[in-house]
PDB file of N, CA and C in Angstrom:
ATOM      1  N   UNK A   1     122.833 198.560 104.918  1.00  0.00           N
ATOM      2  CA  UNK A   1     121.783 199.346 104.276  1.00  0.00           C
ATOM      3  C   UNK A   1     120.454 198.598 104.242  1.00  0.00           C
ATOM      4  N   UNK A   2     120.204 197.317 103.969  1.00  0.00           N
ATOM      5  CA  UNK A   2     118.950 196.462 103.957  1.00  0.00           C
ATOM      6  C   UNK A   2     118.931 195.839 105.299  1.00  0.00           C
ATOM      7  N   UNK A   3     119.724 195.515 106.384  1.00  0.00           N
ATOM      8  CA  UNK A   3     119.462 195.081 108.011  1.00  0.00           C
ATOM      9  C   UNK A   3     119.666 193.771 107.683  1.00  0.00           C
ATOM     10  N   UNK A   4     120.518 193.056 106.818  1.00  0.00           N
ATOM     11  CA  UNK A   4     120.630 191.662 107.232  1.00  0.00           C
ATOM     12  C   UNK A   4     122.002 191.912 107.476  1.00  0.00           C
ATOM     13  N   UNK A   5     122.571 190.381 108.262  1.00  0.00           N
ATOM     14  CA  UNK A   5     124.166 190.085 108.833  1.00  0.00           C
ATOM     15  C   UNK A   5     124.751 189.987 107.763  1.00  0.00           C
ATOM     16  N   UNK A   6     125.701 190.914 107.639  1.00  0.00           N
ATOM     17  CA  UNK A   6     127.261 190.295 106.969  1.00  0.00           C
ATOM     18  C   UNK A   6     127.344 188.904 107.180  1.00  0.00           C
ATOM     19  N   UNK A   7     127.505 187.874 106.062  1.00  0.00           N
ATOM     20  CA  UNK A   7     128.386 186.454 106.246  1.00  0.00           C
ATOM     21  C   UNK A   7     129.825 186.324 106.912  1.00  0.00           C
ATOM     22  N   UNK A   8     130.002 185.483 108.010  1.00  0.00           N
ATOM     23  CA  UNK A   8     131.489 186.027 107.996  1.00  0.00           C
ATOM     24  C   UNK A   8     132.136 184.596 108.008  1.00  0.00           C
ATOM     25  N   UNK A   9     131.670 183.943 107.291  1.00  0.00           N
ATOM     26  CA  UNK A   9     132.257 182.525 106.754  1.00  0.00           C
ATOM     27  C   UNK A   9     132.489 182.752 104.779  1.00  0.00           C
ATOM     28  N   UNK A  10     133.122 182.169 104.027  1.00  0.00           N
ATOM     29  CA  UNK A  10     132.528 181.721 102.838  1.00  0.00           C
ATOM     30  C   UNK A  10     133.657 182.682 101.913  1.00  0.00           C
ATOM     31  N   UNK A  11     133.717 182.623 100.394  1.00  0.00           N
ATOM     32  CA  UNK A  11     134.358 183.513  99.681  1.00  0.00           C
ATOM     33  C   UNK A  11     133.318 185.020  99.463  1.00  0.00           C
ATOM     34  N   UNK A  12     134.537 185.437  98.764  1.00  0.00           N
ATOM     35  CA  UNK A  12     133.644 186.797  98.326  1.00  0.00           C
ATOM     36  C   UNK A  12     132.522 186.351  97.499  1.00  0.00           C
ATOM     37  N   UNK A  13     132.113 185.428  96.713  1.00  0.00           N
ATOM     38  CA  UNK A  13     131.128 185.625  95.879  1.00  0.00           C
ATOM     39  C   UNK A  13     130.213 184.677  96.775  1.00  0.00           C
ATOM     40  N   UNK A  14     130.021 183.852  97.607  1.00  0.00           N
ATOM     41  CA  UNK A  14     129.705 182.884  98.353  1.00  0.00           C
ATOM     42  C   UNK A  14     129.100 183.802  99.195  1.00  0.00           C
ATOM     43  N   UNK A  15     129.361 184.730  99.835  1.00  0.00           N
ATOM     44  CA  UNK A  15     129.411 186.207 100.917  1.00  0.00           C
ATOM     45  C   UNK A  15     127.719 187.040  99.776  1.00  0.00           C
ATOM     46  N   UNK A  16     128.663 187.452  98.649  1.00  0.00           N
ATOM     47  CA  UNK A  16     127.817 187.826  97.892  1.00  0.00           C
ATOM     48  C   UNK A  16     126.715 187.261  97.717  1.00  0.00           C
ATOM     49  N   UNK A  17     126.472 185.839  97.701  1.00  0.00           N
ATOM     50  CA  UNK A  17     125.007 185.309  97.289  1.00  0.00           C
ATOM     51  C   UNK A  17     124.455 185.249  98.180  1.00  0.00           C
ATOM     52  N   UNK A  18     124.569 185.441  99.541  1.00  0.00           N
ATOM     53  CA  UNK A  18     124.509 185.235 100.920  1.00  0.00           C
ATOM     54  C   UNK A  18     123.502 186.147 101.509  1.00  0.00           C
ATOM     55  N   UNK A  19     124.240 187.590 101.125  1.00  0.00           N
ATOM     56  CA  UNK A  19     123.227 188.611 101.208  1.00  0.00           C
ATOM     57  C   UNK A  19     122.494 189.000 100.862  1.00  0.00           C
ATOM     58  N   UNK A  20     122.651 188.493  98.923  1.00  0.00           N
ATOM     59  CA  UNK A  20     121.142 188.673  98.082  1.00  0.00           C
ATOM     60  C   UNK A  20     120.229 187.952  98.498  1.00  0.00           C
ATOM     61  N   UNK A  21     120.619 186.526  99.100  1.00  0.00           N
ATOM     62  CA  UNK A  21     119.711 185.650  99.449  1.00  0.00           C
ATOM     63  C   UNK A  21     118.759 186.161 100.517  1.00  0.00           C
ATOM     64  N   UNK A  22     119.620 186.679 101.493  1.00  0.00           N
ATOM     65  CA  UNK A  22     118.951 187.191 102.729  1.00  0.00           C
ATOM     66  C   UNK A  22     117.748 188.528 102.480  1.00  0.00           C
ATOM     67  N   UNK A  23     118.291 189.316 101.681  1.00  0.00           N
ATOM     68  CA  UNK A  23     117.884 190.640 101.460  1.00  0.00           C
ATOM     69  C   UNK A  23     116.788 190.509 100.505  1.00  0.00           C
ATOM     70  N   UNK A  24     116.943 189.722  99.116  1.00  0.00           N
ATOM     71  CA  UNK A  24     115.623 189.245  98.418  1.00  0.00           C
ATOM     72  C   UNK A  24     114.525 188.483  99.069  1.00  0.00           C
ATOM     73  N   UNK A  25     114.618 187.411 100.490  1.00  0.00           N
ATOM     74  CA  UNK A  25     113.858 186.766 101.543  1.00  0.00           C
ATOM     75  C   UNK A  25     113.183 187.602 101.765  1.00  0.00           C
ATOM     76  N   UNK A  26     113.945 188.977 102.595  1.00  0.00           N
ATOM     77  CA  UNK A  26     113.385 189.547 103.397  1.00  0.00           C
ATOM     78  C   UNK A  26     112.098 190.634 102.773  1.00  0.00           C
ATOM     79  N   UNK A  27     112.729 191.005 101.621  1.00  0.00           N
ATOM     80  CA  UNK A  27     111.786 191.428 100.946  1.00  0.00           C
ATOM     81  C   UNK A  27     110.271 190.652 100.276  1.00  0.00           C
ATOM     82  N   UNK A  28     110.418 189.394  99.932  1.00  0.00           N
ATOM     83  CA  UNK A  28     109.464 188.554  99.488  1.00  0.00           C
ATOM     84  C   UNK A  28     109.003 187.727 100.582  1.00  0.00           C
ATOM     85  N   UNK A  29     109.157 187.601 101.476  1.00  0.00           N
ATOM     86  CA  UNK A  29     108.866 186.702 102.874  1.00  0.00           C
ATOM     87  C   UNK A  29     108.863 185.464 102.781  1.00  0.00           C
ATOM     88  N   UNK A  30     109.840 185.006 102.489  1.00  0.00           N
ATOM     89  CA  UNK A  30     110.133 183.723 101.968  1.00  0.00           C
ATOM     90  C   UNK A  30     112.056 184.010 102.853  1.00  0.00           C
ATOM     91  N   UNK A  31     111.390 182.157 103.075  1.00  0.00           N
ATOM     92  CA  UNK A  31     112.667 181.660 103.838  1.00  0.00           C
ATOM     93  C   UNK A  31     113.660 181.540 103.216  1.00  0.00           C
ATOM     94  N   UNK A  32     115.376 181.340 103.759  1.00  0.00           N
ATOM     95  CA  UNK A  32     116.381 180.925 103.213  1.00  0.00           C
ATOM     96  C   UNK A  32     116.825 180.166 103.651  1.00  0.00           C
ATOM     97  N   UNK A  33     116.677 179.120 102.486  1.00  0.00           N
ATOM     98  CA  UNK A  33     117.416 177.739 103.017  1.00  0.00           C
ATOM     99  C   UNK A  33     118.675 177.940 103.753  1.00  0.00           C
ATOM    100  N   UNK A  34     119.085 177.113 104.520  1.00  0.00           N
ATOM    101  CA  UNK A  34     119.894 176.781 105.729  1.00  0.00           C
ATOM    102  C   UNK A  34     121.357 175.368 105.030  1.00  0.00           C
ATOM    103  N   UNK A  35     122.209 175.814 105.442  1.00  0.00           N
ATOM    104  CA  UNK A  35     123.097 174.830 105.051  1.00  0.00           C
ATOM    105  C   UNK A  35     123.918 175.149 103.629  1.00  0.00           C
ATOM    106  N   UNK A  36     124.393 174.390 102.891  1.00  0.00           N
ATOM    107  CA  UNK A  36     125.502 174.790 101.735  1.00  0.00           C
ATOM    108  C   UNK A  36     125.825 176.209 101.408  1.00  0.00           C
ATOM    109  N   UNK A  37     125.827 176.486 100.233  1.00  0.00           N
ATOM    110  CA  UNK A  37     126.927 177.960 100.332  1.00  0.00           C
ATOM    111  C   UNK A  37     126.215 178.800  99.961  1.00  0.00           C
ATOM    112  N   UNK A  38     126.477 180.376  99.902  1.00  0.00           N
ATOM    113  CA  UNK A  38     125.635 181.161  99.656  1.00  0.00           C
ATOM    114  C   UNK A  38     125.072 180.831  98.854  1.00  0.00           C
ATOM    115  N   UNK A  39     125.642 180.772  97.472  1.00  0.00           N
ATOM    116  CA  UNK A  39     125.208 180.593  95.647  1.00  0.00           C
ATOM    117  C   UNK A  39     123.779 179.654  95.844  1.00  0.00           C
ATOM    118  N   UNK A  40     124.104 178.526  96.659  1.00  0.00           N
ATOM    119  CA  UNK A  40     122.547 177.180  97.036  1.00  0.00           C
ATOM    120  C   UNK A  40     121.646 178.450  97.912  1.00  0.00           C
ATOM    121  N   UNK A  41     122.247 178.950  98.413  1.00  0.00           N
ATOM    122  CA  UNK A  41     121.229 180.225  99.328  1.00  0.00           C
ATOM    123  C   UNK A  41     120.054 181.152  98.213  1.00  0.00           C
ATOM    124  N   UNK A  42     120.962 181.520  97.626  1.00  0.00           N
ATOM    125  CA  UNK A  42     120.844 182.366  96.760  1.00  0.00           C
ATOM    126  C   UNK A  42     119.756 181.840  95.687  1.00  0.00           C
ATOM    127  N   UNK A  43     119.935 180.828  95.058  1.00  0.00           N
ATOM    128  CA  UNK A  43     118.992 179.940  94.480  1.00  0.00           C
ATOM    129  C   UNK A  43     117.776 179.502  94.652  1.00  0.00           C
ATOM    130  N   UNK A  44     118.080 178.928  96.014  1.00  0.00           N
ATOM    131  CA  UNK A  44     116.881 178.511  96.590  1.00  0.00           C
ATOM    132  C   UNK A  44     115.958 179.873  96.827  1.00  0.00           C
ATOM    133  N   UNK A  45     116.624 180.775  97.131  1.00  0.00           N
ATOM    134  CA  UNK A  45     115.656 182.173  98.148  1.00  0.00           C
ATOM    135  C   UNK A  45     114.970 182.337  95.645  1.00  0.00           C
ATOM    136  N   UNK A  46     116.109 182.294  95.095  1.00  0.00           N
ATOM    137  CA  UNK A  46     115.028 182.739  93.771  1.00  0.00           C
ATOM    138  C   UNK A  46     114.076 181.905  93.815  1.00  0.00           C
ATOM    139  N   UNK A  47     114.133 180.806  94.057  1.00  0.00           N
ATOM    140  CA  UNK A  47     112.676 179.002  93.660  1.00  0.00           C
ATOM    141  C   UNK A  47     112.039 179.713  94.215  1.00  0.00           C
ATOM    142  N   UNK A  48     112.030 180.155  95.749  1.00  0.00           N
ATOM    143  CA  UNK A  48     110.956 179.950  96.719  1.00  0.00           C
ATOM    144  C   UNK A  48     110.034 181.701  95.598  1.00  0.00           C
ATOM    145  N   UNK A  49     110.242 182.183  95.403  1.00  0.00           N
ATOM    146  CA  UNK A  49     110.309 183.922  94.881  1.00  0.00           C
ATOM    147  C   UNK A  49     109.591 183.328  94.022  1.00  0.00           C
ATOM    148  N   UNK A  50     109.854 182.872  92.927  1.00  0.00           N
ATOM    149  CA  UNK A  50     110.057 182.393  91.417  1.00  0.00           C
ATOM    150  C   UNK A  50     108.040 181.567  91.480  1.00  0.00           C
ATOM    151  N   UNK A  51     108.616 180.829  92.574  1.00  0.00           N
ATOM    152  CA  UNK A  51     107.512 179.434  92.867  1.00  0.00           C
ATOM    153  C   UNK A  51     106.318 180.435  93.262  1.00  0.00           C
ATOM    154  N   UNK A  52     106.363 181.182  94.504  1.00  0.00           N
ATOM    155  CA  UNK A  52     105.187 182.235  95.012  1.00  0.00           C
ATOM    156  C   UNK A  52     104.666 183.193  93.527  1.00  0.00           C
ATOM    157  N   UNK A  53     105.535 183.837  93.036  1.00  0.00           N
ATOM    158  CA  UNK A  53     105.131 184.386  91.805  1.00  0.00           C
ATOM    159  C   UNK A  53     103.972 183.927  90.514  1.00  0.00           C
ATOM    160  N   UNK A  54     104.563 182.792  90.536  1.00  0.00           N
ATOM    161  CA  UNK A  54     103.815 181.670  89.367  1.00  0.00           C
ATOM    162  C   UNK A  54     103.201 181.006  89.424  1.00  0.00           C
ATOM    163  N   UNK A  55     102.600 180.550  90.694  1.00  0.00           N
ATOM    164  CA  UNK A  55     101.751 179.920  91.721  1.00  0.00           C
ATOM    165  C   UNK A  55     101.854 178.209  91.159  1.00  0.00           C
ATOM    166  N   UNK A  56     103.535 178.177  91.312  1.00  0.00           N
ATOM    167  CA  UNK A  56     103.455 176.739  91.310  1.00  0.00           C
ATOM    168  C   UNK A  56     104.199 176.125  92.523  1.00  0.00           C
ATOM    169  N   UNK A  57     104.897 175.097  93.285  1.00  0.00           N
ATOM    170  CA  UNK A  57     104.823 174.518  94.222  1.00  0.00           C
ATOM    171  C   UNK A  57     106.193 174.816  94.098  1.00  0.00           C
ATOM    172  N   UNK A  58     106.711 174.939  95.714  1.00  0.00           N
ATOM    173  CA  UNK A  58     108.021 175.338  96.032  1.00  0.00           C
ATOM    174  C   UNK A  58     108.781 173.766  96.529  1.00  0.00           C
ATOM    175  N   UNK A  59     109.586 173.623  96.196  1.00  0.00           N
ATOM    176  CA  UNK A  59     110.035 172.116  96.660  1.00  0.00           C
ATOM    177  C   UNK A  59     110.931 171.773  97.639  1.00  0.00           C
ATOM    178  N   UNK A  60     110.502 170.795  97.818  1.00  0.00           N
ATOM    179  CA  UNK A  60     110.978 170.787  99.629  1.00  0.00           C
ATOM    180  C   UNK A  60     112.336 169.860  99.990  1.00  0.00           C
ATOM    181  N   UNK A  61     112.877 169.672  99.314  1.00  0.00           N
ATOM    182  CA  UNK A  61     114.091 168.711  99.314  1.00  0.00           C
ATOM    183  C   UNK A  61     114.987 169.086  98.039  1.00  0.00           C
ATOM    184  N   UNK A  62     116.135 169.231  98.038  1.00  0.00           N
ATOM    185  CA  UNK A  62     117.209 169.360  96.889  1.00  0.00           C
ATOM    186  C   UNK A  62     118.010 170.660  97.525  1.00  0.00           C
ATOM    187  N   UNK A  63     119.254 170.942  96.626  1.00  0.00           N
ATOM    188  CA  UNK A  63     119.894 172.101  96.939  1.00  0.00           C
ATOM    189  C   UNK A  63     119.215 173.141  96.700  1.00  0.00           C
ATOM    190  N   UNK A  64     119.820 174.132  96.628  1.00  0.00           N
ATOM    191  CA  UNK A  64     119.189 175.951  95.862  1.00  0.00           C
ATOM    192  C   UNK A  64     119.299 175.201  94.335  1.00  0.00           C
ATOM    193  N   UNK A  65     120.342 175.103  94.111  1.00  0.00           N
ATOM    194  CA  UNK A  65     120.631 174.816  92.224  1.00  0.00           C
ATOM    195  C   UNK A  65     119.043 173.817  91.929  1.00  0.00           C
ATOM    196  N   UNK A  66     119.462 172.404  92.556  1.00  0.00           N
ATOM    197  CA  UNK A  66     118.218 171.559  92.091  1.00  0.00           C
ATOM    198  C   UNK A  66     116.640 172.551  92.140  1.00  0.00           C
ATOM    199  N   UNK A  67     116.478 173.142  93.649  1.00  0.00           N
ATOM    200  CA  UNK A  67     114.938 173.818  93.227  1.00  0.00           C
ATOM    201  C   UNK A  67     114.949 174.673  92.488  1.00  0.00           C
ATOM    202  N   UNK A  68     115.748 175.629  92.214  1.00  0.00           N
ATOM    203  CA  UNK A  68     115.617 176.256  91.150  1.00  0.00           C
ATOM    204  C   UNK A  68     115.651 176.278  90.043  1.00  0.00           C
ATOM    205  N   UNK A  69     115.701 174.767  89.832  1.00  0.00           N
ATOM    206  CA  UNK A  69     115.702 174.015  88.222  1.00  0.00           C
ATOM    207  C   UNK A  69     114.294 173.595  88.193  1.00  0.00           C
ATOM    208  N   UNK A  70     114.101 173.179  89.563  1.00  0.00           N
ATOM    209  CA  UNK A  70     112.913 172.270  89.171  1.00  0.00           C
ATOM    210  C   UNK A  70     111.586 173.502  89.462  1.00  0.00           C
ATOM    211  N   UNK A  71     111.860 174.580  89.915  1.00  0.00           N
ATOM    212  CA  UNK A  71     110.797 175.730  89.860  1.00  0.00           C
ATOM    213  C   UNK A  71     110.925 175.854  88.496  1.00  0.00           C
ATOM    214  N   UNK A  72     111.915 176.478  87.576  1.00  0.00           N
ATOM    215  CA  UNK A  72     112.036 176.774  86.845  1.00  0.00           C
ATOM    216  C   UNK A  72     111.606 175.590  85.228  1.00  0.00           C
ATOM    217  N   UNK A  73     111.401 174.181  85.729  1.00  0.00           N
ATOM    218  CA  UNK A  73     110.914 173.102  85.048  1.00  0.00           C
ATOM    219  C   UNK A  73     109.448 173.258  85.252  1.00  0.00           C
ATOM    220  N   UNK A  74     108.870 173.529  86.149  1.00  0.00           N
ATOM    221  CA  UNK A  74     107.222 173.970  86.578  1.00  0.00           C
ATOM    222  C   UNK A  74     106.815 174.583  85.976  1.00  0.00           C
ATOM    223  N   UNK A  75     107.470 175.948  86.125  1.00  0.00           N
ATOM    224  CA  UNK A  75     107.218 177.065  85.250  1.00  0.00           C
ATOM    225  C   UNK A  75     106.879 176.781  84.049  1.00  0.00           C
ATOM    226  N   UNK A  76     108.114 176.716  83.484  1.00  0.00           N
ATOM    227  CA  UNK A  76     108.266 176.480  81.845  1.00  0.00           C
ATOM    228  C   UNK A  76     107.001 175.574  81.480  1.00  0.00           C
ATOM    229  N   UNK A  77     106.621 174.214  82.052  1.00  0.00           N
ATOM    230  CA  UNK A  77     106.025 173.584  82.126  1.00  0.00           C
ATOM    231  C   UNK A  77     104.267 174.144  81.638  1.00  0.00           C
ATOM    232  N   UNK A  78     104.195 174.401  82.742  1.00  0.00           N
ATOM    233  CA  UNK A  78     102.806 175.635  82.973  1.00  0.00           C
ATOM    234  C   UNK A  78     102.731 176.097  81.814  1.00  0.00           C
ATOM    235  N   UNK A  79     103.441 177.234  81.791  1.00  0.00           N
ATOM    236  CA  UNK A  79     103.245 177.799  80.444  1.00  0.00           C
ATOM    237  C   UNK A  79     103.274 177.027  78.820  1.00  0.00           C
ATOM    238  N   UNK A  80     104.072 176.239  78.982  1.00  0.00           N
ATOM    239  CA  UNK A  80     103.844 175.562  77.595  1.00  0.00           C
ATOM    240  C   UNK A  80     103.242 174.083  77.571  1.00  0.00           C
ATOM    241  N   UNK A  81     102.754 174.474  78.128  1.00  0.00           N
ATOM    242  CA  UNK A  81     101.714 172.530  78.895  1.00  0.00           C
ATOM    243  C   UNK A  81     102.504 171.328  78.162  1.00  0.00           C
ATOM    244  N   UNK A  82     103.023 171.394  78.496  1.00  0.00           N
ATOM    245  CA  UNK A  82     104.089 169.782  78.837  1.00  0.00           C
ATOM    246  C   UNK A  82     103.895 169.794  79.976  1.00  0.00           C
ATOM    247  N   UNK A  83     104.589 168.136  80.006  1.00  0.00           N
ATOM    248  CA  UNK A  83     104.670 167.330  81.529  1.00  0.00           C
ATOM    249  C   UNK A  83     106.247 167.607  82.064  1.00  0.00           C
ATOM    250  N   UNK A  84     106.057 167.594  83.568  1.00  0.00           N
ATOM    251  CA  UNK A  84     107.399 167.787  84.354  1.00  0.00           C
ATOM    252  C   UNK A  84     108.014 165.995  84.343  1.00  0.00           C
ATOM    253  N   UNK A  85     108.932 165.396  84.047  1.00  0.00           N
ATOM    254  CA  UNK A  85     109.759 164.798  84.274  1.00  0.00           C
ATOM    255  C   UNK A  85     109.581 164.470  85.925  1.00  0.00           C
ATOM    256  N   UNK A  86     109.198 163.202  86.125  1.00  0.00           N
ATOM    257  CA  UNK A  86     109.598 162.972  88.034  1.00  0.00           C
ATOM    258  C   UNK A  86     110.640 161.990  87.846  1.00  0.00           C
ATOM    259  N   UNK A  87     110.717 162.259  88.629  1.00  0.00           N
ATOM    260  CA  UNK A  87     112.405 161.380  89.480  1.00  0.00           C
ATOM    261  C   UNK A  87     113.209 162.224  88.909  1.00  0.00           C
ATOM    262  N   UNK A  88     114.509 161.859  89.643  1.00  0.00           N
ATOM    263  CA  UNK A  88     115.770 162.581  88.970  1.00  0.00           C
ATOM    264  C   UNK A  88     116.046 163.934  89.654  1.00  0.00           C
ATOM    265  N   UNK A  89     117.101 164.866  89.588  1.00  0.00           N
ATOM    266  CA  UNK A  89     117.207 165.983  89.771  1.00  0.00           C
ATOM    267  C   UNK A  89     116.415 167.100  89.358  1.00  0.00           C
ATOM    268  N   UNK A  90     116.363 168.438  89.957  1.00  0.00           N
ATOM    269  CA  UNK A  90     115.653 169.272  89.571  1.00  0.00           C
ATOM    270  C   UNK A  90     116.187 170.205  88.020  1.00  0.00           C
ATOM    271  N   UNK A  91     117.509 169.637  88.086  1.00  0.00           N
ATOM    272  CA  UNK A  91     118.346 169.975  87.126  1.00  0.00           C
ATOM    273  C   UNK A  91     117.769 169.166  85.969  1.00  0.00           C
ATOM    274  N   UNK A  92     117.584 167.678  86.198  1.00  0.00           N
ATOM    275  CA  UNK A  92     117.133 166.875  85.117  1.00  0.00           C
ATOM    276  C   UNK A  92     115.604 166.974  84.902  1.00  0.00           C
ATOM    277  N   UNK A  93     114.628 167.997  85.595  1.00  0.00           N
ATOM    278  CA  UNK A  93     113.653 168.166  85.168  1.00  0.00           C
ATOM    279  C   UNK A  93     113.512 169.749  84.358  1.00  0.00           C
ATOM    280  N   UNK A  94     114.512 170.468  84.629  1.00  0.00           N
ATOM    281  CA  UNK A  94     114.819 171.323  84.043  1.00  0.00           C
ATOM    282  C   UNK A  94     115.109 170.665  82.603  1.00  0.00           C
ATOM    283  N   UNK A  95     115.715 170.010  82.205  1.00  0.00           N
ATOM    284  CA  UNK A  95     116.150 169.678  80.908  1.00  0.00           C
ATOM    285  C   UNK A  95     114.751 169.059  80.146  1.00  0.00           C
ATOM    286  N   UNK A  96     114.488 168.235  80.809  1.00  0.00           N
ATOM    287  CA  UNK A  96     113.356 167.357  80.647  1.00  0.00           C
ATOM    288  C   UNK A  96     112.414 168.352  79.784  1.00  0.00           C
ATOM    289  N   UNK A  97     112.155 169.198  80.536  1.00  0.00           N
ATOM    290  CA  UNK A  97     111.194 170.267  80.359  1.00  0.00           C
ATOM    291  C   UNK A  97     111.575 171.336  78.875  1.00  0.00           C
ATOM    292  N   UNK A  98     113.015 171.294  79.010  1.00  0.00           N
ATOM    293  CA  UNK A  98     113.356 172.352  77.835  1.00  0.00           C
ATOM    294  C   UNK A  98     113.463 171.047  76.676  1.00  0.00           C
ATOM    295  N   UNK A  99     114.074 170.024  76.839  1.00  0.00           N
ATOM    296  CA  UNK A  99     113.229 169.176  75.573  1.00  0.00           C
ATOM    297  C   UNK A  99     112.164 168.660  75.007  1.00  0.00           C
ATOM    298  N   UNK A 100     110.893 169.041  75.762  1.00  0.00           N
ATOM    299  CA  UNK A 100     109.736 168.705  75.326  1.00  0.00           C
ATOM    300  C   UNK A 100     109.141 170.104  74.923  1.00  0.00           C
ATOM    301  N   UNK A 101     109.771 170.965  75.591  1.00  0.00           N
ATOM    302  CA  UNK A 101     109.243 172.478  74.714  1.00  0.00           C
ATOM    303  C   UNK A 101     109.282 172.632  73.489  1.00  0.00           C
ATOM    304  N   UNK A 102     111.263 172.185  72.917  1.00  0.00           N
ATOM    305  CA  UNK A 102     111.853 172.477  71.619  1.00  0.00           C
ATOM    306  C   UNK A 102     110.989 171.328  70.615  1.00  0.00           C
ATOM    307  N   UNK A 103     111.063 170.783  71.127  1.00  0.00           N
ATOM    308  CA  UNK A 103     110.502 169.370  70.965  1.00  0.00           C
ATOM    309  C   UNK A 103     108.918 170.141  69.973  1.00  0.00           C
ATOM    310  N   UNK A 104     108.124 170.231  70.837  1.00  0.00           N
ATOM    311  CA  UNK A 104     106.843 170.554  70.701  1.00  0.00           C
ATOM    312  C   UNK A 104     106.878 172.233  69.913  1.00  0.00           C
ATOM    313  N   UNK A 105     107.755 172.925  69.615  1.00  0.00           N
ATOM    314  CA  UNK A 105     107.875 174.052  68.496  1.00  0.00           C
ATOM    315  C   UNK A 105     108.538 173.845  67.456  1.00  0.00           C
ATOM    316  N   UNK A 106     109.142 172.650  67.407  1.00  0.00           N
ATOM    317  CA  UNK A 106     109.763 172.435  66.233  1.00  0.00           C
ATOM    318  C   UNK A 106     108.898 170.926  65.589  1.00  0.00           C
ATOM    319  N   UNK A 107     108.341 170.610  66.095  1.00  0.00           N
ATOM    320  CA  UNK A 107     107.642 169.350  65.602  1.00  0.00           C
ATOM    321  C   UNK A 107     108.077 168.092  65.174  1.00  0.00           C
ATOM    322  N   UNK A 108     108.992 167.841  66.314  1.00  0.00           N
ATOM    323  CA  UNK A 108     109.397 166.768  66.641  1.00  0.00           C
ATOM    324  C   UNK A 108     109.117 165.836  67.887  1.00  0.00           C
ATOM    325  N   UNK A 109     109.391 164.728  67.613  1.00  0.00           N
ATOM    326  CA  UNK A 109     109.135 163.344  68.493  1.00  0.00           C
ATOM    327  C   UNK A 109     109.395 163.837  69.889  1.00  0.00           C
ATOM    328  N   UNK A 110     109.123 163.735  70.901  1.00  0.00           N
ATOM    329  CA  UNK A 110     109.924 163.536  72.081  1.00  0.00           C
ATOM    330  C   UNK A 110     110.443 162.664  72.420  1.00  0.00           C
ATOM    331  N   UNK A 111     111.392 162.374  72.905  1.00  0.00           N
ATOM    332  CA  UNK A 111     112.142 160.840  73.382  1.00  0.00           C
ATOM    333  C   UNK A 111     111.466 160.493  74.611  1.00  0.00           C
TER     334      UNK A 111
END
């Protein structure tokens, strides 16, 4: 119905993220990462979406999971002006980011 390939590697839900990945790309014109399993497909195709949307920087190294932590650490970021966390995973700037938020509405220290 949307013109991308059936996966014909992977599980059913692996299959499943496969095609959202492809089919949300194709719609936003944004690439899909290449390599690990759909679900990292799937992820990454949201960062790259997520990143164009919010006009913050799409990242060029990590899985789908990591950029879409670390889009999603940008984001958050942006909007509540804190600093992004460097080094580490995109996962650990994801966190980074949601503790200096709570941090900064509840009026406490940051570590």
């Amino acid at each position: 119905e949307k013109g991308v390939a059936e996966p014909t590697t992977g599980t059913g839900t692996g299959k499943w993220h496969r095609v959202l990945a492809e089919v949300l790309a194709k719609e936003n014109v944004v690439d899909v990462p290449t390599g690990g399993t759909g679900t990292d497909a799937w992820r990454g195709v949201l960062a790259a979406v997520l990143a164009k949307e919010k006009g913050v920087a799409e990242p060029t190294t990590g899985t789908g999971t990591g950029k879409w932590h670390r889009v999603l650490a940008e984001v958050l970021a942006k909007e509540n002006v804190v600093d992004v966390p460097t080094g580490g995973t995109g996962t650990d700037a994801w966190r980074g980011v949601l503790a200096a938020v709570l941090a900064k509405e509840k009026g406490v220290a940051e570590p």
